[in-house]
N, C-alpha and C. Protein backbone atom coordinates (compact mmCIF):
# COMPACT_ATOMS: atom_id res chain seq x y z
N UNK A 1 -32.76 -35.21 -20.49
CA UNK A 1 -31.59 -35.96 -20.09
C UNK A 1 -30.31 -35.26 -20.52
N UNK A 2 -30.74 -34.70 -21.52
CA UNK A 2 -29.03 -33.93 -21.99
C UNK A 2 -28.69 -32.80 -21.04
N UNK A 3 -29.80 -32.09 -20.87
CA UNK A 3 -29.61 -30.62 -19.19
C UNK A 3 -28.74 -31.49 -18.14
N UNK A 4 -28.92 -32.86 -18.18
CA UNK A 4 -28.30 -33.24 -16.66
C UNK A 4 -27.03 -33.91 -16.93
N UNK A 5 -26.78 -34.09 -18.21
CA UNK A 5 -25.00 -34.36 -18.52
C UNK A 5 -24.25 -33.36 -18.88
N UNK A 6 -25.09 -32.40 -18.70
CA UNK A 6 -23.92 -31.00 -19.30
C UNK A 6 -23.29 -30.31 -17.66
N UNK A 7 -24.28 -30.62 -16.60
CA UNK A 7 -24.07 -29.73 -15.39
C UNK A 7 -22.88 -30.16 -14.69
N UNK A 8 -22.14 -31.30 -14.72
CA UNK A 8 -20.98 -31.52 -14.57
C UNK A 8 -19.53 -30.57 -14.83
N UNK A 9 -19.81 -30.00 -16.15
CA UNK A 9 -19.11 -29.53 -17.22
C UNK A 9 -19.16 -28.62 -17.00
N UNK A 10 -20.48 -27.82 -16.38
CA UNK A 10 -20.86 -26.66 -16.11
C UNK A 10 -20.14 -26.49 -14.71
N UNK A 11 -20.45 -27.32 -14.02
CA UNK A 11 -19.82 -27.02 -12.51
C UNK A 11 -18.17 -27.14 -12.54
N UNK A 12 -17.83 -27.53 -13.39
CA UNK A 12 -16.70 -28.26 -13.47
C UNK A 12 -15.37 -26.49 -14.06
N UNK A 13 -16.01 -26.15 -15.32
CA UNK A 13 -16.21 -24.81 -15.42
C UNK A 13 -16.18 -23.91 -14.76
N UNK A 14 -17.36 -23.71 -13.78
CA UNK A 14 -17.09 -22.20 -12.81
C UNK A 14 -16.34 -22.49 -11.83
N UNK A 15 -16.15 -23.94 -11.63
CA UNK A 15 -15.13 -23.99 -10.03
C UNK A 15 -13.64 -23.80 -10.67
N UNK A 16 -13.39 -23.79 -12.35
CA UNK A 16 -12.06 -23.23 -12.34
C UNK A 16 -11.96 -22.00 -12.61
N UNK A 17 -13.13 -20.97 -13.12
CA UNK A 17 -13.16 -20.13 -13.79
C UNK A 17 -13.22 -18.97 -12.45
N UNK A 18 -13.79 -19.62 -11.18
CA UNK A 18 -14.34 -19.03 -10.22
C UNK A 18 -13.06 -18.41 -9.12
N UNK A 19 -12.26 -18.81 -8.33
CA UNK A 19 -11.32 -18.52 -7.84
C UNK A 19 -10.31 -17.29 -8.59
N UNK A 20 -10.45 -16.39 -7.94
CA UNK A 20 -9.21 -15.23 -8.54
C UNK A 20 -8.34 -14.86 -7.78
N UNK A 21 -7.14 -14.19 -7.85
CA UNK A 21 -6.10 -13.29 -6.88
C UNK A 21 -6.65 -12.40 -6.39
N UNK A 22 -5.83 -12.25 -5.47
CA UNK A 22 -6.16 -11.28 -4.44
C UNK A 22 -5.24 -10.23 -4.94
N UNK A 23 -5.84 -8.68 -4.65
CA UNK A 23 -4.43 -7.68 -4.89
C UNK A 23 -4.68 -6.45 -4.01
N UNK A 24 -3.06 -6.24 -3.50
CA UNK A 24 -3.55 -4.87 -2.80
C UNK A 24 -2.68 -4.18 -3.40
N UNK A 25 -3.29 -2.69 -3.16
CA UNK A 25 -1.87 -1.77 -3.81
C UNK A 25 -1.74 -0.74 -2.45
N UNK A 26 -0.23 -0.42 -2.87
CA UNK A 26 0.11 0.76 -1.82
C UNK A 26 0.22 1.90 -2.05
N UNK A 27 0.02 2.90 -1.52
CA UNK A 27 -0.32 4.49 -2.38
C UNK A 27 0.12 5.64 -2.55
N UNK A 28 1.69 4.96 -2.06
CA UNK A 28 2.73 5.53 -2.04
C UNK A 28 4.22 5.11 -2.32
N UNK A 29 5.33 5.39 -2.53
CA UNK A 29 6.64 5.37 -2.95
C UNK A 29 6.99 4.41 -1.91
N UNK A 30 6.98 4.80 0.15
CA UNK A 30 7.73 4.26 1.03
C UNK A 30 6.96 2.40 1.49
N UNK A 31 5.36 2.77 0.86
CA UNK A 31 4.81 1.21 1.21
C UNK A 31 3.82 1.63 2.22
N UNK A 32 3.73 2.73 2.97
CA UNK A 32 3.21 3.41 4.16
C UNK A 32 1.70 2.98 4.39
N UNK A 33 0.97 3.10 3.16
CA UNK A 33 -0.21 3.39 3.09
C UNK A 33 -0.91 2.42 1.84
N UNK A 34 -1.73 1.13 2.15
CA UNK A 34 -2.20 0.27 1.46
C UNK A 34 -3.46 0.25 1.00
N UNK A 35 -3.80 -0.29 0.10
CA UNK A 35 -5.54 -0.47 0.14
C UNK A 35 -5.64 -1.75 -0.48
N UNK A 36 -6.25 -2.47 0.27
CA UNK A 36 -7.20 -3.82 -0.49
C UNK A 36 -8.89 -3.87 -0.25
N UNK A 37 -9.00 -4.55 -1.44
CA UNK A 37 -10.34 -4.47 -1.16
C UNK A 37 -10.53 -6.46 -1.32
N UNK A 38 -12.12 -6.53 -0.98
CA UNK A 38 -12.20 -8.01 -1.47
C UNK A 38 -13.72 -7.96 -1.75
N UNK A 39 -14.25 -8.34 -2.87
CA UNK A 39 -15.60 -8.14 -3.28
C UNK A 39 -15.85 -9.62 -4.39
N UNK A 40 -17.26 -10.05 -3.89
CA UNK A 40 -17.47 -11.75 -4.70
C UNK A 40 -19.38 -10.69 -5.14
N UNK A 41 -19.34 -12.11 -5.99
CA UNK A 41 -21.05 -11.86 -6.40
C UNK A 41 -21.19 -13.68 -6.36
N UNK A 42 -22.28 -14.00 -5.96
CA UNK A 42 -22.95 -15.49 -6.22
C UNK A 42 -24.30 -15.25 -6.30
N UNK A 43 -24.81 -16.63 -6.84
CA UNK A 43 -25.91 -16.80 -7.09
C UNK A 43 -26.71 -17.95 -7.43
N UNK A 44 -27.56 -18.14 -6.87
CA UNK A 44 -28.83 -19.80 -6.65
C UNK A 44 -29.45 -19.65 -7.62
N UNK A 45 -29.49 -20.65 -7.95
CA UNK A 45 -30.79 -21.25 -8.85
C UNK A 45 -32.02 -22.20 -8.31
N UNK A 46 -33.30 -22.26 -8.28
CA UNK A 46 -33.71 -23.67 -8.07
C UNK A 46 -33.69 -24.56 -8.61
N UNK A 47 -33.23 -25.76 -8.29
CA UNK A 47 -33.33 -26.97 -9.14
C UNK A 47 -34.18 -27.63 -9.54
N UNK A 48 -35.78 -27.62 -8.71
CA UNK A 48 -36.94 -28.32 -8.62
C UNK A 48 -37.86 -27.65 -8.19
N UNK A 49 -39.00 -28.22 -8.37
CA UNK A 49 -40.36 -26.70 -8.09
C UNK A 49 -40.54 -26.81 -6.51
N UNK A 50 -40.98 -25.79 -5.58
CA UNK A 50 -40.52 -25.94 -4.37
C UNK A 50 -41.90 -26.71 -4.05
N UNK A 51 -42.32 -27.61 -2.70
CA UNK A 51 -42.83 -27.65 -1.92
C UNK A 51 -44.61 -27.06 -1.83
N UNK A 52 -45.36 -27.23 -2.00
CA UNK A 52 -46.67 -26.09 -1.61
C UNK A 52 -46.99 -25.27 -0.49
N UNK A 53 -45.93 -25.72 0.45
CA UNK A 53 -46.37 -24.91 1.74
C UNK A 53 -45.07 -23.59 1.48
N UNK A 54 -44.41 -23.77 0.92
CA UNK A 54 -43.00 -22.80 0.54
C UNK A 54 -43.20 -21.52 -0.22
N UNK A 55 -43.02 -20.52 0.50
CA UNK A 55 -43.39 -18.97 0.14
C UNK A 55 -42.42 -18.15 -0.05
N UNK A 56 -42.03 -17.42 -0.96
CA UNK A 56 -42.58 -17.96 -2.62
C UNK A 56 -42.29 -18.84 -2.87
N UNK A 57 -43.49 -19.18 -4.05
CA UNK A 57 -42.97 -20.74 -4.60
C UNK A 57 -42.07 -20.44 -5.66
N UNK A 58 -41.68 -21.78 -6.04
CA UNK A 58 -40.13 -21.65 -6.86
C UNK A 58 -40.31 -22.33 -7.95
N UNK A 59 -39.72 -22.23 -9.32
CA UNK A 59 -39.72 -23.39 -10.66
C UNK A 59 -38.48 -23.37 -11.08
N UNK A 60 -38.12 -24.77 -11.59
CA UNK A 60 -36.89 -25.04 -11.93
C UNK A 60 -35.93 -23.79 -12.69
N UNK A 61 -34.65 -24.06 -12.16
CA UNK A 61 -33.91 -22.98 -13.28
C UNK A 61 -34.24 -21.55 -12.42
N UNK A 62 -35.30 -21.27 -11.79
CA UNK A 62 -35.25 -19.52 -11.11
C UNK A 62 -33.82 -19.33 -10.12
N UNK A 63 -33.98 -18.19 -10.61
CA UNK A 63 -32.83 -16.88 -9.43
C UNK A 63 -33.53 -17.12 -8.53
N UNK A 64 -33.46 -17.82 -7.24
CA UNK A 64 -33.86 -17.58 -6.05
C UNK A 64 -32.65 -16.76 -5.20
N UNK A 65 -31.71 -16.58 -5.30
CA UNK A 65 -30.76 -15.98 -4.71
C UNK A 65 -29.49 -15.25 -5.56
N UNK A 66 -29.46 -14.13 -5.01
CA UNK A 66 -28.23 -13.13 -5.74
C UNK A 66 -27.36 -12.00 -5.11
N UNK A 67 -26.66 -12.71 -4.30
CA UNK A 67 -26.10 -11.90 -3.12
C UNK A 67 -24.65 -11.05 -3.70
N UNK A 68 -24.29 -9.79 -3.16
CA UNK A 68 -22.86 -9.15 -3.65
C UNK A 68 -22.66 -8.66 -2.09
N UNK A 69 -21.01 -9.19 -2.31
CA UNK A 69 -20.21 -8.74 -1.13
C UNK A 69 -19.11 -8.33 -1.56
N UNK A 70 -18.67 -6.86 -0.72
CA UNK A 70 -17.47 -6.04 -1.06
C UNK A 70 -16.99 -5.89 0.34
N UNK A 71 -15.95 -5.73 0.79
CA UNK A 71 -14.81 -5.46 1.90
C UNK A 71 -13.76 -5.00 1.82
N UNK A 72 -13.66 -3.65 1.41
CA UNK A 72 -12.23 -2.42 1.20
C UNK A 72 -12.01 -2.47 2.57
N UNK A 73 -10.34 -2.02 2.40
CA UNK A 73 -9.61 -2.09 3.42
C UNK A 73 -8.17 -1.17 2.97
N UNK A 74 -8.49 0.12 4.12
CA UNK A 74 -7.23 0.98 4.13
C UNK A 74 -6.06 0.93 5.08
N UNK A 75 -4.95 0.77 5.02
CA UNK A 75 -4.21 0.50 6.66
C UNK A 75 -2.72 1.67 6.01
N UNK A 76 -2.58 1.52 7.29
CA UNK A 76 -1.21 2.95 7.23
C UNK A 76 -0.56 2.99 8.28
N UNK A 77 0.47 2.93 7.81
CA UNK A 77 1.65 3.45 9.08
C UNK A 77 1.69 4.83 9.06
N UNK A 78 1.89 5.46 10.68
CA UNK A 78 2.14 6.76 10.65
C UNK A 78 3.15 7.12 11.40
N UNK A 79 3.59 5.99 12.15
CA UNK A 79 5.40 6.62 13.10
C UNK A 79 6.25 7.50 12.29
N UNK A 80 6.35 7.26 11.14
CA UNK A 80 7.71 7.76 10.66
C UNK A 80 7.28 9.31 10.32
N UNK A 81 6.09 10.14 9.68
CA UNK A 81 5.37 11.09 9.63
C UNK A 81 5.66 12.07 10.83
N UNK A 82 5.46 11.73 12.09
CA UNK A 82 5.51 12.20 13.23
C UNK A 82 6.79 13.07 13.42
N UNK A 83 6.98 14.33 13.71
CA UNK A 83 8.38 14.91 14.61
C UNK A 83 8.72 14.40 16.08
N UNK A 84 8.52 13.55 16.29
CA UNK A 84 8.73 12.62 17.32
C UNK A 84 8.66 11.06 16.88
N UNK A 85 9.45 9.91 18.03
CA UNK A 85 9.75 8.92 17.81
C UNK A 85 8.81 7.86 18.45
N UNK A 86 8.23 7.61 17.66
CA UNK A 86 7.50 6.14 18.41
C UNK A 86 7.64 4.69 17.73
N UNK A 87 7.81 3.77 18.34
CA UNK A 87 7.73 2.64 18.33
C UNK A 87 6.87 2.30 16.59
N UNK A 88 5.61 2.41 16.68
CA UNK A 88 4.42 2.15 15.72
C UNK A 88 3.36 2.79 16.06
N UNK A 89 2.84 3.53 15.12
CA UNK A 89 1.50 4.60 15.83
C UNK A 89 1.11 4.31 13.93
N UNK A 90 0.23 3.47 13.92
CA UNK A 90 -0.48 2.95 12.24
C UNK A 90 -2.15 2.41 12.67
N UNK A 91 -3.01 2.47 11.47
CA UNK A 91 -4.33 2.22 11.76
C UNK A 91 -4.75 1.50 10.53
N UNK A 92 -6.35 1.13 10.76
CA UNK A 92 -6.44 0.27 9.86
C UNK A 92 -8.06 0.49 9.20
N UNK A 93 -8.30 0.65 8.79
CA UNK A 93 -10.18 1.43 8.32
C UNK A 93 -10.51 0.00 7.31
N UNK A 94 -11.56 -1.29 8.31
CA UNK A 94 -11.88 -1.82 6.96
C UNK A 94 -13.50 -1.70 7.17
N UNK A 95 -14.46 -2.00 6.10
CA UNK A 95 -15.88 -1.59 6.02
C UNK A 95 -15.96 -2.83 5.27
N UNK A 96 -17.33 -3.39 5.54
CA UNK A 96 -18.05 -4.68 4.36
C UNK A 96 -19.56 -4.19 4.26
N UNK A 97 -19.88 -4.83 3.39
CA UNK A 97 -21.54 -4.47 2.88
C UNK A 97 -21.50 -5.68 1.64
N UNK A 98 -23.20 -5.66 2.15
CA UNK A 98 -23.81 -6.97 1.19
C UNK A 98 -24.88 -6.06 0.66
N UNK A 99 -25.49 -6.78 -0.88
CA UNK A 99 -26.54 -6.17 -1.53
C UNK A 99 -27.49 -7.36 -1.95
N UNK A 100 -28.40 -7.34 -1.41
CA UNK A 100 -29.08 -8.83 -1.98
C UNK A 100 -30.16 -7.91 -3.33
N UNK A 101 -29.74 -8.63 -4.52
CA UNK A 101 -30.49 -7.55 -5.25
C UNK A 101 -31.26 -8.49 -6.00
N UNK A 102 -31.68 -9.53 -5.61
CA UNK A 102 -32.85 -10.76 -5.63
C UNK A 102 -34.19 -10.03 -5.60
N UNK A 103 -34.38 -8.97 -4.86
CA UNK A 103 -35.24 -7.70 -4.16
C UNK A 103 -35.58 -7.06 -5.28
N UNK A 104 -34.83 -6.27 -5.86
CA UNK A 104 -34.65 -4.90 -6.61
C UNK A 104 -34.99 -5.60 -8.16
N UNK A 105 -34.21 -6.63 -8.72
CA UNK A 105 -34.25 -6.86 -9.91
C UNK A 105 -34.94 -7.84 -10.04
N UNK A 106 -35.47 -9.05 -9.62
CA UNK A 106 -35.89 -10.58 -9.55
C UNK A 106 -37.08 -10.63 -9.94
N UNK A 107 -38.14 -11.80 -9.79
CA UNK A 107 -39.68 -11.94 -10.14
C UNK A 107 -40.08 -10.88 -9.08
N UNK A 108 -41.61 -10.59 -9.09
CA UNK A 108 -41.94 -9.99 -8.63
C UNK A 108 -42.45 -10.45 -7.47
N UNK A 109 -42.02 -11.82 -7.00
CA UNK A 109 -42.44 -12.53 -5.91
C UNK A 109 -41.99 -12.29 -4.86
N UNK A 110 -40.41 -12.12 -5.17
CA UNK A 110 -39.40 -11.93 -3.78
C UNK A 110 -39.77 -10.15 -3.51
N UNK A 111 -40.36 -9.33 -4.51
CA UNK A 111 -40.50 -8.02 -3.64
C UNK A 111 -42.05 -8.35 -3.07
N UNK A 112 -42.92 -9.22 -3.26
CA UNK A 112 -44.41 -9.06 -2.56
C UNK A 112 -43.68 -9.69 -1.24
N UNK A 113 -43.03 -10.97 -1.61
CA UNK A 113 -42.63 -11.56 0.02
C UNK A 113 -41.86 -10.49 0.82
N UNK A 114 -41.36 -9.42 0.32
CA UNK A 114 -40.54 -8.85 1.34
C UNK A 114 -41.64 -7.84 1.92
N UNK A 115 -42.04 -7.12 1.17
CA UNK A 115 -43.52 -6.38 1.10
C UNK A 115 -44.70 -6.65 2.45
N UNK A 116 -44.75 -8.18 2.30
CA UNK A 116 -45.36 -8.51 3.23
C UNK A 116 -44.56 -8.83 4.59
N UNK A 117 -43.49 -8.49 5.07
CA UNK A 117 -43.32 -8.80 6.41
C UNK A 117 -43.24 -7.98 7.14
């Protein structure tokens, strides 16, 4: 009974602890040339033992899930660079990727289940 009056406190906790700023920087003197990135990590727990027909099975408290996401982002103006005059001639390079590393590091359940498909 005491595990289930603390999880309030607990949730209560990461939802302020959890939210951060955003920041980009620019990589130069005129502002020309920016980079942001945006990258989170989360992660599941089970709360209750799963089901019998449920593969893998699960027990309270496990990592069932542990996902990381990153999304850099380069953008640039290039009109003013140019020996000629244009309007706006700028680009923008962004890339994302996820790592589910539930796989790599976790019980050895989630690599037989992956194993097997």
């Amino acid at each position: 009974m005491r595990v289930l009056r603390a999880w309030p406190l607990l949730l209560g906790l990461s939802a302020t602890l959890g939210p951060g700023a955003g920041y980009g920087f620019f990589l130069d003197a005129a502002r020309d040339f920016e980079f942001r990135a945006r990258a989170y990590t989360e992660g599941a727990l089970a709360t209750e033992h799963s089901e019998p027909q449920t593969v893998p099975s699960r027990a309270p408290f496990q990592l069932v899930s542990h996902r990381t996401f990153v999304s850099p982002e380069l953008e640039g103006k290039l009109a003013s660079y140019l020996p000629f005059r244009l309007d706006d001639l700028s680009f923008r390079l962004a890339l994302w990727g996820f790592y589910d590393g539930i796989y790599d590091y976790g019980t050895g359940q989630y690599d037989r289940a992956r194993q097997s498909l």
